[in-house]
Protein backbone atom coordinates (compact mmCIF):
# COMPACT_ATOMS: atom_id res chain seq x y z
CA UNK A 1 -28.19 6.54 0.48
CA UNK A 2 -28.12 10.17 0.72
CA UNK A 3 -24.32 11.29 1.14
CA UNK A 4 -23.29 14.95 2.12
CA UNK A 5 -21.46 16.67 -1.12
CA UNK A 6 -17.54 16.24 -0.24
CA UNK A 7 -17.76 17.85 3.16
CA UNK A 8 -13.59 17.96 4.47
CA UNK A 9 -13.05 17.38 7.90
CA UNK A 10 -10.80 20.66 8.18
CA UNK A 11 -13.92 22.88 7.85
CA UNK A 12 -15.08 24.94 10.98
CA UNK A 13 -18.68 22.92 11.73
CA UNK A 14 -16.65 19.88 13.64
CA UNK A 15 -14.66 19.43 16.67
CA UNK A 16 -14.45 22.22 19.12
CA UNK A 17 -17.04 24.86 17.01
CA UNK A 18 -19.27 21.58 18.16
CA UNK A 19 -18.02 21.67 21.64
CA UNK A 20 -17.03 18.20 20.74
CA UNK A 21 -13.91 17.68 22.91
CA UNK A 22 -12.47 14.82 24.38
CA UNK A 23 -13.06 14.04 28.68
CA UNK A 24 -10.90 16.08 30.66
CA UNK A 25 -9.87 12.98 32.16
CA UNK A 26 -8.32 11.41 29.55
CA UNK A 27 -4.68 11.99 29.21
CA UNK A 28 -2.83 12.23 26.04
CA UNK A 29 -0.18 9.46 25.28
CA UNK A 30 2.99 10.70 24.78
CA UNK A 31 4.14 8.26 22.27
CA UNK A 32 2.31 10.02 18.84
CA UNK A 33 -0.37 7.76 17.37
CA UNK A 34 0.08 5.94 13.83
CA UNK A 35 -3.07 5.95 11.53
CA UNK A 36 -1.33 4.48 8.47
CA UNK A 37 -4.21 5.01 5.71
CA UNK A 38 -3.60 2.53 2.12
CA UNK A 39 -5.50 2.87 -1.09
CA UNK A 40 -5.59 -0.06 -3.73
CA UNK A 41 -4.57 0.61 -7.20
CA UNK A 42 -4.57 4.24 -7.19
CA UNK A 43 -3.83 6.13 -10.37
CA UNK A 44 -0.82 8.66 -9.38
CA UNK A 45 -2.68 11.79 -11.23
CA UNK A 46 -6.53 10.82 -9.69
CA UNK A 47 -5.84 13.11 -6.55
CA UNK A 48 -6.90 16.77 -6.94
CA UNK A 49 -3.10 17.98 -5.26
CA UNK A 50 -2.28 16.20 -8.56
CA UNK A 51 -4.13 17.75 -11.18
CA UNK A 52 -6.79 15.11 -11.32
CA UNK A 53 -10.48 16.09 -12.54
CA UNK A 54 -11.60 13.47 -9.68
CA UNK A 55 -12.54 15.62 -6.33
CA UNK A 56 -10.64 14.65 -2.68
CA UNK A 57 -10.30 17.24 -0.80
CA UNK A 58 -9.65 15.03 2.31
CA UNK A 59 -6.72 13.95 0.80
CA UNK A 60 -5.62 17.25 -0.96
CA UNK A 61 -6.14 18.99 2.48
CA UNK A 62 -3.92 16.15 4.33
CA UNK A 63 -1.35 17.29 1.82
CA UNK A 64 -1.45 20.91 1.78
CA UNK A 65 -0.49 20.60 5.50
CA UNK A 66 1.69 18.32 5.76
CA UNK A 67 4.56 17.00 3.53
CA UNK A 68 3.68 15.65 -0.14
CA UNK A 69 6.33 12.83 -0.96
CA UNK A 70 6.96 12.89 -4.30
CA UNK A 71 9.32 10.18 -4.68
CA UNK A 72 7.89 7.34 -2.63
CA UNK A 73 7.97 3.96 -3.99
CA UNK A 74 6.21 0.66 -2.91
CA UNK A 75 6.28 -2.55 -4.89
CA UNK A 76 4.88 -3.29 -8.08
CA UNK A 77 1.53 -4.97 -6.71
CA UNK A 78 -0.41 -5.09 -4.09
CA UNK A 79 0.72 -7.99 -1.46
CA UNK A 80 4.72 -7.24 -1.84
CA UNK A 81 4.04 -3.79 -0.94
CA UNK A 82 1.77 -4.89 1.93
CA UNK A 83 4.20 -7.27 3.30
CA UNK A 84 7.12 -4.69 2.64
CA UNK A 85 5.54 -2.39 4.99
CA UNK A 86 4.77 -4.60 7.66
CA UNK A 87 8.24 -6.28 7.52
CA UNK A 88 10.47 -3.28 6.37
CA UNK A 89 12.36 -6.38 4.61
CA UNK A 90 12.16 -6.61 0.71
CA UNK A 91 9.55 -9.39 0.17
CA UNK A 92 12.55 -11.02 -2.05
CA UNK A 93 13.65 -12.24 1.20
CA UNK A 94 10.62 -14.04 2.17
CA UNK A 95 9.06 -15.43 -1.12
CA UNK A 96 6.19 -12.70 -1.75
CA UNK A 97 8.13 -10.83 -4.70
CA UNK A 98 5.97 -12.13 -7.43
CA UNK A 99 2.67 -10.78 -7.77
CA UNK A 100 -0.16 -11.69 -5.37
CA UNK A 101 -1.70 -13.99 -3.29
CA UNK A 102 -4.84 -14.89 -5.00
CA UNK A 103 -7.81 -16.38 -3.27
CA UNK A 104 -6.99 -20.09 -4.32
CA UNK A 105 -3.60 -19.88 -3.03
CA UNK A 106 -2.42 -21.42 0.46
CA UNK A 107 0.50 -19.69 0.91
CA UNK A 108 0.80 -16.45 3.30
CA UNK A 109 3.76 -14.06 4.37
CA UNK A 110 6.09 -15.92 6.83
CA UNK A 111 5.25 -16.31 9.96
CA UNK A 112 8.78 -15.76 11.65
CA UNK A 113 8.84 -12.24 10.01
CA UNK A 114 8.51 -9.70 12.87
CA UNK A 115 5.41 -7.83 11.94
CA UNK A 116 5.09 -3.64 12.89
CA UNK A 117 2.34 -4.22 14.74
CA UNK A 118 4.51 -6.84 16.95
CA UNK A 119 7.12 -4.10 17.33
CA UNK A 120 4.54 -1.26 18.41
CA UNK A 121 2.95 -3.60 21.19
CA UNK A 122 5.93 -3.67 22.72
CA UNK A 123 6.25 -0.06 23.12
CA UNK A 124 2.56 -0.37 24.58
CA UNK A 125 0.64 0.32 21.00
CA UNK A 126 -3.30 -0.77 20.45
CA UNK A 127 -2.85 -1.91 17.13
CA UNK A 128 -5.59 -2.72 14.90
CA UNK A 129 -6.16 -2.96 11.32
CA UNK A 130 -9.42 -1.86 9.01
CA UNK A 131 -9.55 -3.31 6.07
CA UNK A 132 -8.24 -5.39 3.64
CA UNK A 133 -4.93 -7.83 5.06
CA UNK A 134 -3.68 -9.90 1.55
CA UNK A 135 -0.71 -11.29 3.67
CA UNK A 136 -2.20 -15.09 3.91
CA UNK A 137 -5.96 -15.91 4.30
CA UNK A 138 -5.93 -19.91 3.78
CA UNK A 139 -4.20 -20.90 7.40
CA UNK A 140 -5.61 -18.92 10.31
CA UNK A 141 -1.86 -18.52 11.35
CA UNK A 142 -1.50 -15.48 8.33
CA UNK A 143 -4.60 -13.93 9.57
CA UNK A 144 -4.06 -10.24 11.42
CA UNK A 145 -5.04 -11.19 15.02
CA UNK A 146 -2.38 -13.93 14.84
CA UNK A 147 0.67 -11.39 13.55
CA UNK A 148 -0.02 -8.57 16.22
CA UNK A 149 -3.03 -6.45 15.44
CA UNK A 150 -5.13 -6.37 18.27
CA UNK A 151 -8.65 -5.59 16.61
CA UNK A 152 -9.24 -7.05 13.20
CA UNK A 153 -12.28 -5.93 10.47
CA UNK A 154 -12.43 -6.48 6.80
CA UNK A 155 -11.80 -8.76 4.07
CA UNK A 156 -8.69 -11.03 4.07
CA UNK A 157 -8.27 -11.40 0.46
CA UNK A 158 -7.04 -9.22 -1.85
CA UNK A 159 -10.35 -8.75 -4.16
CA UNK A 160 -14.28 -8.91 -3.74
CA UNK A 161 -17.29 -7.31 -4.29
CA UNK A 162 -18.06 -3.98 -2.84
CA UNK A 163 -22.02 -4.77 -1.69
CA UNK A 164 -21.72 -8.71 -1.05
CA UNK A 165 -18.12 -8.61 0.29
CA UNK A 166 -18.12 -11.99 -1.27
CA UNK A 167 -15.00 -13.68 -4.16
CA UNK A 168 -16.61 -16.46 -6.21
CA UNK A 169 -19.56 -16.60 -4.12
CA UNK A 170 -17.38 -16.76 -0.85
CA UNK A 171 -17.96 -14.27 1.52
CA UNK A 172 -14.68 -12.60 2.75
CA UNK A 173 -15.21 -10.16 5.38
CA UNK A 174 -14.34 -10.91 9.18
CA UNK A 175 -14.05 -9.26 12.16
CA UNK A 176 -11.75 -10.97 14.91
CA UNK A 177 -11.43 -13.72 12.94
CA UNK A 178 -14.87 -14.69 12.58
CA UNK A 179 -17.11 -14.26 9.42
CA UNK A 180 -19.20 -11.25 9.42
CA UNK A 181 -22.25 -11.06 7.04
CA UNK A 182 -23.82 -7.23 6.62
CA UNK A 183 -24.72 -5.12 4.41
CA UNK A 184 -23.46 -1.87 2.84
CA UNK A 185 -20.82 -0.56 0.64
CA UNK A 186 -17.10 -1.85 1.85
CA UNK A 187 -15.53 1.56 1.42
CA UNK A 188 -18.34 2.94 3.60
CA UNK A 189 -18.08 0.17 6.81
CA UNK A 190 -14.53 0.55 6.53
CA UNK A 191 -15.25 4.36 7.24
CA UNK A 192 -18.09 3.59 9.58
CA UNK A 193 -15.38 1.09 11.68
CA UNK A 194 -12.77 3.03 11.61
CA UNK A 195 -14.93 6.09 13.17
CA UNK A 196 -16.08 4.17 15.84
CA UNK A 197 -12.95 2.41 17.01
CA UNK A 198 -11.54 6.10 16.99
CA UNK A 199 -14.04 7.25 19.03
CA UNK A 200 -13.98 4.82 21.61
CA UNK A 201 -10.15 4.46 21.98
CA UNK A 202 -8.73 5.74 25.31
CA UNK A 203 -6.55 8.57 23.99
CA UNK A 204 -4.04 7.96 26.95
CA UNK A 205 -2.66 4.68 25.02
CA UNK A 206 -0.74 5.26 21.94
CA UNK A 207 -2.70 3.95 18.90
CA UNK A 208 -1.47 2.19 15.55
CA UNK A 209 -4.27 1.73 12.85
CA UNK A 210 -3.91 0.65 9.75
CA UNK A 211 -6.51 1.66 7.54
CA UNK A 212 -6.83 0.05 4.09
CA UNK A 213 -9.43 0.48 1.86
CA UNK A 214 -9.90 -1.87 -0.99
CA UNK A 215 -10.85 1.05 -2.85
CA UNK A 216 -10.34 1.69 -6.09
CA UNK A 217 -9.03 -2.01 -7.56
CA UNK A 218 -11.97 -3.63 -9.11
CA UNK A 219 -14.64 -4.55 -9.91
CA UNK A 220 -15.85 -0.32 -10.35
CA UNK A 221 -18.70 -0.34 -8.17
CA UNK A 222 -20.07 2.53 -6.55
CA UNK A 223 -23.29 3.74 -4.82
CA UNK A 224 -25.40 5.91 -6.85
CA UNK A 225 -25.42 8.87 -4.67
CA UNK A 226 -21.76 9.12 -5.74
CA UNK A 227 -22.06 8.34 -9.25
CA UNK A 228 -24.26 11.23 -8.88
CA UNK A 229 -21.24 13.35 -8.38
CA UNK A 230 -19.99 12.66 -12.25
CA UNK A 231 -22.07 13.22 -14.19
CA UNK A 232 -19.72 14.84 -17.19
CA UNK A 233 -17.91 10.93 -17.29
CA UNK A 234 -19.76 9.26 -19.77
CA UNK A 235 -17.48 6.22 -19.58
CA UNK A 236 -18.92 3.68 -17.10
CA UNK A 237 -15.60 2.53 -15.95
CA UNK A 238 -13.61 5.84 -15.18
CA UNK A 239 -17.30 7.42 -13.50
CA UNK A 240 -17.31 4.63 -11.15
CA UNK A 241 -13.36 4.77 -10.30
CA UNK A 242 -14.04 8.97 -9.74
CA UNK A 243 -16.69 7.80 -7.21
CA UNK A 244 -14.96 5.06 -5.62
CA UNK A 245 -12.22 7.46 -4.99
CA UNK A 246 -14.46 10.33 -4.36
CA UNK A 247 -16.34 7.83 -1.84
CA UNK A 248 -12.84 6.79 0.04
CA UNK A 249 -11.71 10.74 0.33
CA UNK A 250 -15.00 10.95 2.31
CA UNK A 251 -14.16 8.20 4.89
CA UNK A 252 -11.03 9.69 5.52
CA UNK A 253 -12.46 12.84 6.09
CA UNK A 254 -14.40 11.41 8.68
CA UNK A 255 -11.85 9.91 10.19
CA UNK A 256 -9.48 12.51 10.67
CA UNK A 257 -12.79 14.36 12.19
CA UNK A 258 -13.02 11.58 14.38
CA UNK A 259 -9.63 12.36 15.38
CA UNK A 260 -10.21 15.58 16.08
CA UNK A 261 -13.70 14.87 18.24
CA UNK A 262 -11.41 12.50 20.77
CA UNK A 263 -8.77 14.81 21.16
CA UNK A 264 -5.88 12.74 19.09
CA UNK A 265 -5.42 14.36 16.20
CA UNK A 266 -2.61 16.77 17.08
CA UNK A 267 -0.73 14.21 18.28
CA UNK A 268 -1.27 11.59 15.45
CA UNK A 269 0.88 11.39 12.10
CA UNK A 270 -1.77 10.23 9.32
CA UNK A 271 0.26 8.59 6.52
CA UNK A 272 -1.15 8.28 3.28
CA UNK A 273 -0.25 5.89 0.00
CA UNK A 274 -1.37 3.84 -2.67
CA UNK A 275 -0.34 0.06 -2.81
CA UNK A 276 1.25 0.38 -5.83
CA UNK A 277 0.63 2.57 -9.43
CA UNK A 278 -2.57 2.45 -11.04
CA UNK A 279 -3.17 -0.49 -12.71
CA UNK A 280 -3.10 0.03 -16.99
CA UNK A 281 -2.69 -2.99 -17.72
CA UNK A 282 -6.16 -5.76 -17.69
CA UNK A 283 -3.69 -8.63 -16.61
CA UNK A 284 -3.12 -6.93 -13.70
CA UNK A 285 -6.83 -5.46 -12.47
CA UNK A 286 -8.05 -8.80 -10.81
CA UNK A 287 -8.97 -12.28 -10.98
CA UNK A 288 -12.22 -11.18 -13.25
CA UNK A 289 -12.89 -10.78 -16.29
CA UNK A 290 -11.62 -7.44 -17.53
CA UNK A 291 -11.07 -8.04 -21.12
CA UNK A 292 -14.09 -5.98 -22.19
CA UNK A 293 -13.51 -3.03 -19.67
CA UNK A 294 -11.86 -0.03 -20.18
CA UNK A 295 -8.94 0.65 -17.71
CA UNK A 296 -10.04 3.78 -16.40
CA UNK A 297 -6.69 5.10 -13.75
CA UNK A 298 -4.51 7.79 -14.87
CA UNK A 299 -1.15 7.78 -13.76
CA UNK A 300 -0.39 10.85 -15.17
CA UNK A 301 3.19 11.35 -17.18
CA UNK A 302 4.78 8.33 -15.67
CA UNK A 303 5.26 4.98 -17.67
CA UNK A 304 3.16 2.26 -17.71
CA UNK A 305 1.29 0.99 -14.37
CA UNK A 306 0.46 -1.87 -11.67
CA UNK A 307 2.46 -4.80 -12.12
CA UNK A 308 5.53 -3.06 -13.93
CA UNK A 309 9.06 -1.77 -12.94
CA UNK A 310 8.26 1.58 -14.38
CA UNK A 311 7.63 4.77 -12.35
CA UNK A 312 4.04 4.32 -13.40
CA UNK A 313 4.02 0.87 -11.10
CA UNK A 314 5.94 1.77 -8.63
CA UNK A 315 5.89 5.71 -7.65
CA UNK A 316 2.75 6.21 -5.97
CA UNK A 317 0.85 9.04 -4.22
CA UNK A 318 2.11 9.80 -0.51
CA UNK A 319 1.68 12.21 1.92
CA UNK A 320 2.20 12.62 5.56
CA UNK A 321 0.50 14.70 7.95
CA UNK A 322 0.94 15.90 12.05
CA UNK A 323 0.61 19.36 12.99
CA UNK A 324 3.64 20.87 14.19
CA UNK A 325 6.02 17.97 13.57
CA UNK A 326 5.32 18.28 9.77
CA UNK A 327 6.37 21.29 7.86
CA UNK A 328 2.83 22.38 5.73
CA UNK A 329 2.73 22.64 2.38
CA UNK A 330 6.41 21.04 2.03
CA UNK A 331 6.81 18.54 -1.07
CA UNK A 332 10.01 15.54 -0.32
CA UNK A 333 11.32 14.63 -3.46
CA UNK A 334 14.34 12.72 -1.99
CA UNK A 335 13.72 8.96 -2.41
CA UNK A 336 11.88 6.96 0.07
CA UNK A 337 10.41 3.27 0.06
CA UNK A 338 7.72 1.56 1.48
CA UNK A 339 10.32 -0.70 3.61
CA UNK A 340 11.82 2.33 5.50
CA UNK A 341 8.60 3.24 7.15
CA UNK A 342 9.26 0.07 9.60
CA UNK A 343 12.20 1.94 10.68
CA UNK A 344 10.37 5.76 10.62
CA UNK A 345 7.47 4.26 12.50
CA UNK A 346 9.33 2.61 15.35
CA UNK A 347 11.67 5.12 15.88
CA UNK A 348 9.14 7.66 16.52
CA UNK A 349 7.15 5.05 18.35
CA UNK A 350 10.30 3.80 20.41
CA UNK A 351 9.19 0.60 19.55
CA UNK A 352 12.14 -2.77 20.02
CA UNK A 353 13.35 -3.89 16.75
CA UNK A 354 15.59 -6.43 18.34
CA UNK A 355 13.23 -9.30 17.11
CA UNK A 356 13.14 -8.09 13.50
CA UNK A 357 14.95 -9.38 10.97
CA UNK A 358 17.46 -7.25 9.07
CA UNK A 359 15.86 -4.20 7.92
CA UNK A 360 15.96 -2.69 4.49
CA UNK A 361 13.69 -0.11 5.33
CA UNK A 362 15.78 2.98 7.02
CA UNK A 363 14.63 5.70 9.53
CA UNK A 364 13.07 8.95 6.87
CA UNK A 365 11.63 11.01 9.54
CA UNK A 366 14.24 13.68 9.14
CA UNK A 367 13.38 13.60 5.41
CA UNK A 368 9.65 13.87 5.57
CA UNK A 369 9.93 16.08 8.66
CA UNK A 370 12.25 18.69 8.08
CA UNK A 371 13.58 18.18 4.39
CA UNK A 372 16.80 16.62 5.03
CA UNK A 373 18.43 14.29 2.50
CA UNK A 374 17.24 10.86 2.29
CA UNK A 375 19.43 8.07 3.36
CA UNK A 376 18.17 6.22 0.78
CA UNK A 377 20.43 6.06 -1.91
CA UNK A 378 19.14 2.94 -3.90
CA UNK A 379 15.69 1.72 -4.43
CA UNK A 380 15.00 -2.00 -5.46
CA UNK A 381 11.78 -1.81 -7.37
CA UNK A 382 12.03 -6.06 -7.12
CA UNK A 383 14.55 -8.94 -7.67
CA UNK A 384 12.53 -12.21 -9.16
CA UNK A 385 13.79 -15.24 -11.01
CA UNK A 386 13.33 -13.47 -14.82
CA UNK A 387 13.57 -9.66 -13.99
CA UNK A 388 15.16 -6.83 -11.92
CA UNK A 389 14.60 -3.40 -11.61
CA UNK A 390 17.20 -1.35 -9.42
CA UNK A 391 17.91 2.43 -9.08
CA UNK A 392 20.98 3.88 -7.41
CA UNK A 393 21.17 7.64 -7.15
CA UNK A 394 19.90 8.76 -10.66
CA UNK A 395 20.44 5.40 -12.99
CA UNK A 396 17.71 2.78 -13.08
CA UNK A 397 18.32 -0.41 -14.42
CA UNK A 398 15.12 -2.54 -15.82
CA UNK A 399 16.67 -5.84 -16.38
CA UNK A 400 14.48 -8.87 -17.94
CA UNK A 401 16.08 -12.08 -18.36
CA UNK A 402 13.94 -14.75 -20.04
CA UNK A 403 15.44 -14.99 -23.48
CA UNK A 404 15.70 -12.73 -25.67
CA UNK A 405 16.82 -11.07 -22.59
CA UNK A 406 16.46 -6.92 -22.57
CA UNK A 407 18.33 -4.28 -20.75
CA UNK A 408 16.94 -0.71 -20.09
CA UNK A 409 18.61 2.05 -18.06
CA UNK A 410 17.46 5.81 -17.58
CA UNK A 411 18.40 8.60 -15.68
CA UNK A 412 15.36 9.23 -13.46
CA UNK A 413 16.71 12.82 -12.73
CA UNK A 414 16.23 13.97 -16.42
CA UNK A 415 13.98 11.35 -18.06
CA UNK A 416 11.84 10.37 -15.04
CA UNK A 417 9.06 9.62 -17.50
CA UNK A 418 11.34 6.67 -19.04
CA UNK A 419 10.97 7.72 -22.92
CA UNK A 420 14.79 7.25 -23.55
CA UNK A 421 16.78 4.23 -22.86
CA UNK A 422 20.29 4.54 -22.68
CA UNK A 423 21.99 1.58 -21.52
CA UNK A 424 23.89 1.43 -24.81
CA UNK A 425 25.92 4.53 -24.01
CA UNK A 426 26.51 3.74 -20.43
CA UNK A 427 28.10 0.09 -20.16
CA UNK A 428 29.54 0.89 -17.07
CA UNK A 429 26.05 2.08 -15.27
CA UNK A 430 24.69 -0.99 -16.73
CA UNK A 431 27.50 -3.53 -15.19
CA UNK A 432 27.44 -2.25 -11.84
CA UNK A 433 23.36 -2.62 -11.76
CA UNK A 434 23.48 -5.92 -13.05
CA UNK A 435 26.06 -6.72 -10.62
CA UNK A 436 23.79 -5.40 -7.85
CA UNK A 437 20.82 -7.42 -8.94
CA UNK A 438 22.72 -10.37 -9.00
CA UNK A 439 24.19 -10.13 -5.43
CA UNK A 440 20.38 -10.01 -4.41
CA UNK A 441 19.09 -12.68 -6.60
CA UNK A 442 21.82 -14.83 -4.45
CA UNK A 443 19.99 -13.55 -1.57
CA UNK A 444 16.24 -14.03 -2.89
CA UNK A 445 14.22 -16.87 -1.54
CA UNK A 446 12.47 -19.14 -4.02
CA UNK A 447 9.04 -17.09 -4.86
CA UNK A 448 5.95 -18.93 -3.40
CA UNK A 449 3.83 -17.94 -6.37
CA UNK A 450 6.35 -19.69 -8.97
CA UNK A 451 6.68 -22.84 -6.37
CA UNK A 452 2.75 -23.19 -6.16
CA UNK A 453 2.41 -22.71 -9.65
CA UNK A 454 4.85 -25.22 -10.97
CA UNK A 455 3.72 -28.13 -8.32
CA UNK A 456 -0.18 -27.32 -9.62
CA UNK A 457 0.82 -27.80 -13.13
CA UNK A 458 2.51 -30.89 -12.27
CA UNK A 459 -0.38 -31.92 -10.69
CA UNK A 460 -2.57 -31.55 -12.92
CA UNK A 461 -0.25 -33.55 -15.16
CA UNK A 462 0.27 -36.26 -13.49
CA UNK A 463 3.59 -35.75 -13.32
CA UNK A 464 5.49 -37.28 -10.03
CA UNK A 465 6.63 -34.61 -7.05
CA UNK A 466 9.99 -32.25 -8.59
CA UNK A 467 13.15 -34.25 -8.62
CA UNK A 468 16.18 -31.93 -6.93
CA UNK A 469 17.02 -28.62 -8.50
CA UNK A 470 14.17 -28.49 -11.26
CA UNK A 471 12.38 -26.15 -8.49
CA UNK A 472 15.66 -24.78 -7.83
CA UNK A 473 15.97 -23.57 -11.76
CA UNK A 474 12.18 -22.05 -11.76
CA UNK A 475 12.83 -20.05 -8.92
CA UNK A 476 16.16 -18.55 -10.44
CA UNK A 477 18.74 -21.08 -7.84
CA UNK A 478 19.30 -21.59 -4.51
């Protein structure tokens, strides 16, 4: 495998200096096309527009012209942020809030949820998803093709190998809902799929695609040729995260050239995040073993990582990118949240909302676009049955309620690296936050990880089906 060294898409050798340019009969839709782009797990700092020793230009180019969104927060993990994006709802209010759906688990993200890629087909979207779903992989009525995407290729799980595309010796990796066995590198096909779907797409019809890499979460594999690139890491774990990353940054590079060859991309806003912080702590890297592996993600200055309520779980890297819609160069730091790009996205697409639930999510574009003030003036990091984090304007509460219980609040504004806690000084802060959790814990539905967990252990007990309201009291009420 013999890869190019970190080539950018920006540079003069593609598009029109290769006469590449889309059929003359091919009109341009007027509706702007969506190419929502996901990492897994990625460390805050391991982007170069971050500081990071680990090379993406790709990336760092997306952001120097376009917007860099420096206070964008997604879930703790990896399926609530999923399913908070495709339902611009809080997954509190559907059961996904705690953790993830692992690959023995039957459970899947509801099915009377009103799904993005619903709302864009009705304002006459091609929608189609590359890459890795996690919404629901046991029941074919969670899969992708069944909750709006038109064109479906990847793995449905949330982890697997990067050369067998295979967890526990399953293979998971479909296209249209049939089993696909091949060869290569996932990060690569993903690349190699989205290219070609670009491509071919008939540039008159608006296009949604969500790309979503599995890369960087584990296991840290990587081809050789891009290992090759690091050769100052001497720790296994952290050279193979650089590459994975390094490997990604490529794809998307040749994706957004791929854009340019059909004609699309100055009419296409590119949207760029991870799924949630890097992950620091083992627990949280995957269903293997990990206990002998060194973590390698940095997420720079902020606290903690992946599966936390601390800025280092929950701020991630963003960006967003279209030529003359986006200002270049410009950094947000107003807050924004994974659920409001339901409401960004179909207002710019003109997309119904009517069947959607009530949002959480609220319309941004006037924040990313030209700098205005965010309407967002509280973010709930979660709500779950024995912890709450929730921020409103500058206090954040972290609120854990298993006994001994503990209460933490900061003021992001001049501690956003959570060092001091100083909920004893500010009672008052404190009240109203717990107040706020509370009224949403009323509104939570019982989390389908807890609910699966507590009838397996039963089961494997022996012990008969719940009796009324001991369900009830593991979930945190009705």
């Amino acid at each position: 495998m013999n890869f190019p060294a970190l080539k950018t898409w920006w540079i003069p050798a593609v598009a029109l200096a290769l006469g590449a340019v889309a059929p003359a009969h091919a009109a341009e839709a007027s509706k702007p096309n969506i190419v929502y782009i996901l990492a897994d797990d990625l460390g805050w700092k391991d982007v170069g527009f971050h500081g990071s020793d680990i090379r993406t230009p790709n990336i760092d180019k997306l952001a120097q012209t376009g917007a860099r969104l420096e206070q964008f927060y997604a879930q703790p993990m990896c399926t609530p942020t999923r399913a908070a994006l495709m339902t611009g709802r809080y997954p509190l209010r559907y059961g996904l809030q705690t953790a993830v759906i692992l690959s023995g688990h039957k459970y899947g993200l509801a099915t009377d949820e009103w799904l993005l890629p619903q709302a864009l087909k009705g304002a006459g979207y091609q929608t189609a998803i590359i890459g890795k779903w996690h919404l629901g992989h046991a029941d074919r009525k969670y899969w992708p093709r069944q909750r709006g995407f038109d064109y479906q290729y990847g793995p449905l799980i949330g982890e697997i190998d990067y050369n067998t595309h295979e967890q526990h010796g399953v293979l998971d990796w479909y296209i249209n809902n049939k089993p696909l066995r091949e060869k290569g590198y996932s990060t690569t096909l993903i690349g190699n799929q989205a290219v070609k779907y670009i491509s071919g797409h008939d540039r008159a019809v608006p296009l949604f695609l969500y790309l979503t890499f599995n890369a960087p979460h584990t296991p840290y594999q990587a081809p050789k040729a891009w290992l090759d690139q690091y050769p100052q890491i001497k720790d296994p774990s952290r050279r193979a995260y650089a590459a994975m990353v390094t490997a990604m940054d490529y794809e998307i590079g040749r994706v957004m050239a791929a854009l340019e060859k059909n004609g699309m991309r100055d009419n296409t806003l590119v949207v760029f995040q991870s799924d949630n912080g890097g992950t620091s702590n083992p627990m949280f890297a995957g269903e293997g073993d990990m206990s002998k592996i060194k973590i390698p993600v940095d997420n720079g200055p902020y606290r903690d990582g992946k599966g936390s309520l601390y800025e280092g779980g929950t701020r991630v890297v963003a960006l967003a990118n279209w030529p003359g819609h986006i200002q270049p160069g410009s950094t947000v730091g107003e807050m924004i949240h994974v659920v409001d790009m339901y409401a960004t996205v179909t207002g710019l697409a003109g997309a119904p909302t009517a069947r959607s639930k009530p949002l959480d999510g609220l319309d941004v574009w006037p924040t990313i676009s030209e700098g205005k003030p965010s309407p967002r003036t509280e973010v709930v990091y979660n709500v779950e049955p024995y912890r709450a984090g929730i921020r409103q304007g500058d206090w954040k509460l972290i609120w854990r309620t298993p006994l001994p219980q503990s209460v933490e609040l900061y003021d992001i504004a001049h501690d956003p690296y959570e060092k001091s806690n100083v909920a004893a000084a500010h009672a008052d802060q404190v009240n109203a936050l717990q107040k706020r959790a509370n009224e949403l814990s009323l509104q939570m539905e019982k989390s389908l990880l807890l609910q699966t967990e507590f009838e397996a252990i039963r089961e494997r007990m022996h012990m008969p089906p719940a009796l009324p309201g001991e369900e009830s009291a593991l979930n945190g009420g009705d």
